[in-house]
C-alpha atoms as a PDB file:
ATOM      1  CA  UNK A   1     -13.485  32.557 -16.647  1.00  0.00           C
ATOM      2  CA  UNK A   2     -16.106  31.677 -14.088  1.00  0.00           C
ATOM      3  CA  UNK A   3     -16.717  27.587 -13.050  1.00  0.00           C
ATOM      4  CA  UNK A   4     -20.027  26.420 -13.277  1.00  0.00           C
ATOM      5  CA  UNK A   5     -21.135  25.174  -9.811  1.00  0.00           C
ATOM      6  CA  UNK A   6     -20.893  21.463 -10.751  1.00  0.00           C
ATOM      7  CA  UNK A   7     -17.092  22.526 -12.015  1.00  0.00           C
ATOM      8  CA  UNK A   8     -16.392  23.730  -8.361  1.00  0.00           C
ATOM      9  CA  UNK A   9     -17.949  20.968  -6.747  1.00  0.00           C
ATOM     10  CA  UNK A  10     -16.103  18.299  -8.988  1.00  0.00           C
ATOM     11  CA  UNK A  11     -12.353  21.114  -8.241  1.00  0.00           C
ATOM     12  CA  UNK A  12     -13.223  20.792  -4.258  1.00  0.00           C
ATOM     13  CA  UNK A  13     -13.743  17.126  -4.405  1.00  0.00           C
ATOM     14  CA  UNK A  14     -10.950  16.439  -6.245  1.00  0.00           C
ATOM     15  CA  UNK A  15      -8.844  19.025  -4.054  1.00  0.00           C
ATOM     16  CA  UNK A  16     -10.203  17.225  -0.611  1.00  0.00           C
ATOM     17  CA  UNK A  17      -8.791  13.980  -2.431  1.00  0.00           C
ATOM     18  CA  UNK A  18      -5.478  15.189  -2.742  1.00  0.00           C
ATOM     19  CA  UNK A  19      -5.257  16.271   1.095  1.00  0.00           C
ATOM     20  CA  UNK A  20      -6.319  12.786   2.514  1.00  0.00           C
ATOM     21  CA  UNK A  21      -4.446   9.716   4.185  1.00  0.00           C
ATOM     22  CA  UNK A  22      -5.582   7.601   0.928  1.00  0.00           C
ATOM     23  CA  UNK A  23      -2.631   6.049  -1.045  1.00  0.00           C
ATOM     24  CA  UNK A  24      -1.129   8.478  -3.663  1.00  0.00           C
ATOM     25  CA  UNK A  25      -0.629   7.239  -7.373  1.00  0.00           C
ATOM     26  CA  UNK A  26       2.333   8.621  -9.343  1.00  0.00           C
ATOM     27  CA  UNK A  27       1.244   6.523 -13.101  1.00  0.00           C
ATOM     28  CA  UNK A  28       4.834   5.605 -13.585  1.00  0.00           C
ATOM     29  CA  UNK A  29       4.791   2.730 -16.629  1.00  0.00           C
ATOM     30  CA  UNK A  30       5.507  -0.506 -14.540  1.00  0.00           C
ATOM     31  CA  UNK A  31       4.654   0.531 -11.445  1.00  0.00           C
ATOM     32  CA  UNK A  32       1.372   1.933 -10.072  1.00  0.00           C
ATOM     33  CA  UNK A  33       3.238   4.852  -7.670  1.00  0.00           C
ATOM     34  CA  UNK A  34       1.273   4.204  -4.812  1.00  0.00           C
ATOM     35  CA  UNK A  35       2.484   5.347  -1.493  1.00  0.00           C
ATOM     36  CA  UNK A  36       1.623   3.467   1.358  1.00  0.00           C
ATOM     37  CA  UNK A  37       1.244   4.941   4.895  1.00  0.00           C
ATOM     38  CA  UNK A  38       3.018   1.987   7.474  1.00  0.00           C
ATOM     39  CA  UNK A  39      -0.069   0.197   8.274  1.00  0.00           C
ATOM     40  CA  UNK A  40      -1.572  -0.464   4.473  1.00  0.00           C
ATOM     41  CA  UNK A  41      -1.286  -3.821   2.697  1.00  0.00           C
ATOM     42  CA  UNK A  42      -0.297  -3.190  -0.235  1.00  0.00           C
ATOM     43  CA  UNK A  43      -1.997  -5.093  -3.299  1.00  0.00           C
ATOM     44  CA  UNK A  44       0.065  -4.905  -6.664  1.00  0.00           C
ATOM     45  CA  UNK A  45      -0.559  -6.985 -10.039  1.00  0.00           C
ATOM     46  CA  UNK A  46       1.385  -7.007 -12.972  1.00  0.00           C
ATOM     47  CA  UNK A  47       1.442  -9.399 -15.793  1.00  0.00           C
ATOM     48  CA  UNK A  48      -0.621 -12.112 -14.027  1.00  0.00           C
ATOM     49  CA  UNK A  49       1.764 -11.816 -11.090  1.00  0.00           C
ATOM     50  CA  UNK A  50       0.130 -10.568  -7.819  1.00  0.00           C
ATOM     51  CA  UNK A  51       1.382  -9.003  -4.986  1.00  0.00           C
ATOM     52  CA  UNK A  52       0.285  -8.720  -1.105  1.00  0.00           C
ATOM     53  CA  UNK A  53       3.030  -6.669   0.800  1.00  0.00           C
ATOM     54  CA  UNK A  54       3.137  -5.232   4.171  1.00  0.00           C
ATOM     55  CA  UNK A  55       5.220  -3.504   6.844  1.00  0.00           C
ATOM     56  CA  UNK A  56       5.969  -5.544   9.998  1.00  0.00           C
ATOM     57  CA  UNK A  57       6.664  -2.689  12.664  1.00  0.00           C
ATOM     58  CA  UNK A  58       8.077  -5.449  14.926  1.00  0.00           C
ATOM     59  CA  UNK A  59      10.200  -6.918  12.290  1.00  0.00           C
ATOM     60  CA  UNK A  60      10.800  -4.142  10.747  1.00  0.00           C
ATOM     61  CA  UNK A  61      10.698  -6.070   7.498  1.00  0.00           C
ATOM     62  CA  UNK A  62       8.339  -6.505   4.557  1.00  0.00           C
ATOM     63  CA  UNK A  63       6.384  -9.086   4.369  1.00  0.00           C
ATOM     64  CA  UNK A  64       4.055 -10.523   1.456  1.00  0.00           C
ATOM     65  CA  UNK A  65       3.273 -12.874  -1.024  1.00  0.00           C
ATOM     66  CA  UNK A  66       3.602 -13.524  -5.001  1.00  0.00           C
ATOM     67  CA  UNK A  67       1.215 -15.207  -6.801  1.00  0.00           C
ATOM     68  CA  UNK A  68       1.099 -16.299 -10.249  1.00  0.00           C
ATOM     69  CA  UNK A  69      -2.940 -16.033 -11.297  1.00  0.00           C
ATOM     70  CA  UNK A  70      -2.288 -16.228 -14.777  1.00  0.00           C
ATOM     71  CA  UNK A  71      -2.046 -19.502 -17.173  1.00  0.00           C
ATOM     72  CA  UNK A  72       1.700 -18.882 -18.330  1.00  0.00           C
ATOM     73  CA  UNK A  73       4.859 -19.584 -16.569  1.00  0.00           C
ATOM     74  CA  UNK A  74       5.744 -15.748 -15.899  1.00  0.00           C
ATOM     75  CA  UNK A  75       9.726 -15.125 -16.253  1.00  0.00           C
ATOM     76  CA  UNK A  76      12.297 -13.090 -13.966  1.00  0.00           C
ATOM     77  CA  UNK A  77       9.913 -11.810 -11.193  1.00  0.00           C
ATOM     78  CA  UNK A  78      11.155  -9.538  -8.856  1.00  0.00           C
ATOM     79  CA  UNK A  79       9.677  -6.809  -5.889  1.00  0.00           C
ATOM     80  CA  UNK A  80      11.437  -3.833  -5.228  1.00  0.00           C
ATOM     81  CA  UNK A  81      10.328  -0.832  -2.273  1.00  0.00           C
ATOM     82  CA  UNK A  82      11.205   2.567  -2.077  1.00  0.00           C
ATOM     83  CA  UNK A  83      11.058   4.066   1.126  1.00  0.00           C
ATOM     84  CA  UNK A  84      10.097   7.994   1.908  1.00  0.00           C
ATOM     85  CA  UNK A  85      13.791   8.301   2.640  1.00  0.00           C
ATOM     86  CA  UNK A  86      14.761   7.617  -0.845  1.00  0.00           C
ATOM     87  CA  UNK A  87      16.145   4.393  -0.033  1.00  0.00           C
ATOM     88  CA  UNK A  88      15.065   1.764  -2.204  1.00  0.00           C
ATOM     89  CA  UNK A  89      15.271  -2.052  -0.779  1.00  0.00           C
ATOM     90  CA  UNK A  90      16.208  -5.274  -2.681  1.00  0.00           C
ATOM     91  CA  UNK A  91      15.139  -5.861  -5.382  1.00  0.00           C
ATOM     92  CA  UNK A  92      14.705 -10.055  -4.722  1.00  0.00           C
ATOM     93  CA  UNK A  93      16.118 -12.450  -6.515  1.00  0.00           C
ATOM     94  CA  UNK A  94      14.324 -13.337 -10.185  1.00  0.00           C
ATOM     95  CA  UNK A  95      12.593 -16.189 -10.271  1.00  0.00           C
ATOM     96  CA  UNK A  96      10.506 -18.056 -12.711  1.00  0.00           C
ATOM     97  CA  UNK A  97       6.717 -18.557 -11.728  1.00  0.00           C
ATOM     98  CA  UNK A  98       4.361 -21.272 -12.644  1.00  0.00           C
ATOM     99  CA  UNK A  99       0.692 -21.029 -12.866  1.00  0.00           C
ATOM    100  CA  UNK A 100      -0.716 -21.222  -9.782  1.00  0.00           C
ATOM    101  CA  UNK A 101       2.528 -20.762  -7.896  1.00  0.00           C
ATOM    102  CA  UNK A 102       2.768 -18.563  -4.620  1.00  0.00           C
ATOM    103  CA  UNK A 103       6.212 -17.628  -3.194  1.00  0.00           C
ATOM    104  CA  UNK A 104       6.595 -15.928   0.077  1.00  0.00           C
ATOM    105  CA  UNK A 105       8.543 -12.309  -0.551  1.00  0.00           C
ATOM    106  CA  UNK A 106      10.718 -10.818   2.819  1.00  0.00           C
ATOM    107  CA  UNK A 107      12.828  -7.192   2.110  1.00  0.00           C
ATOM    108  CA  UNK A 108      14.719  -6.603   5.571  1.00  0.00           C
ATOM    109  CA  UNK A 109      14.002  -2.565   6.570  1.00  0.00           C
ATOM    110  CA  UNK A 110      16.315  -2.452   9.563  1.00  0.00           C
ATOM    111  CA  UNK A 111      17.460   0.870  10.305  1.00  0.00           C
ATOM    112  CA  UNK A 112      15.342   2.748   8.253  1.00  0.00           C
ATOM    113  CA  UNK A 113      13.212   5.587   9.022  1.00  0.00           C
ATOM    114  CA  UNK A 114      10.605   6.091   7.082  1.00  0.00           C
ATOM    115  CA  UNK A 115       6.417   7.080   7.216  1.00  0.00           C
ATOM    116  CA  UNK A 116       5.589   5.705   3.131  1.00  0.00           C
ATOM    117  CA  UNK A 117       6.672   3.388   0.794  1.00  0.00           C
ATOM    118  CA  UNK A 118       5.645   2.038  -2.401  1.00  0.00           C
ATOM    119  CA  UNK A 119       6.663  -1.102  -4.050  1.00  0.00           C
ATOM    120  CA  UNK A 120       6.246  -3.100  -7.544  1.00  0.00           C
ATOM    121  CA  UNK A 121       7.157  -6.040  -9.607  1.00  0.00           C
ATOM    122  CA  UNK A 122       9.341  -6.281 -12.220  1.00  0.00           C
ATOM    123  CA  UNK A 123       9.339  -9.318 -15.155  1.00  0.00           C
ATOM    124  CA  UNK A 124      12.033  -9.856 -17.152  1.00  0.00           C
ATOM    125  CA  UNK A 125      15.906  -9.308 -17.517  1.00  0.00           C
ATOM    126  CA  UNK A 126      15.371  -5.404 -19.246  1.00  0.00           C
ATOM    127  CA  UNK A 127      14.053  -3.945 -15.859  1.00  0.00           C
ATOM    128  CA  UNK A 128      16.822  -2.540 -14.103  1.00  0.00           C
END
């Protein structure tokens, strides 16, 4: 079967996509699957909670903020990363957010080696 030149032109697009520096999505239900080259800033929401992460080369930490932008006290929030290496750091502790409240978020990523990472939040005492 032959594509249509519009078909090709939508395949090479979407192929060109694929080979770019541009964060990657996975779809995995809860998290968005984005990997993040060292020098993004990360921007995750979930549930009303939002999340501004990013690496600090000097630090060698995570850095970022949680923000409750919803109306609802928001229960057992968390942020976990995974590293390129397969590591995974944290996650935090849970902690209960109320509208309008903003916590500041550190994950310590000492000793590891690693050129992407993705992260997400996770509400509520089922997540593991």
């Amino acid at each position: 079967m032959f594509l249509s030149h519009l078909q090709a032109v939508i395949l090479g697009i979407a192929l060109i996509a694929c080979g770019s520096n541009n964060p990657v999505g996975s779809g995995e239900e809860g998290e968005s699957g984005t990997q993040y080259r060292l020098s993004d800033t990360a921007t995750e929401t979930r549930s009303g909670i939002t999340l501004v992460m990013s690496y600090d080369n000097q630090k060698e930490a995570f850095t970022g903020k949680l923000t409750n932008t919803s109306s609802e006290t928001v229960q057992q929030v968390r942020v976990e990363i995974h590293l390129s290496n397969g590591q995974e750091l944290g996650p935090t502790s849970r902690i209960n957010m109320s509208p309008g409240e903003e916590t500041d978020v550190t994950l310590d990523g000492r000793g590891q080696r690693f050129d992407r990472w993705s992260v997400h939040i996770e509400i509520g005492s089922s997540e593991h």
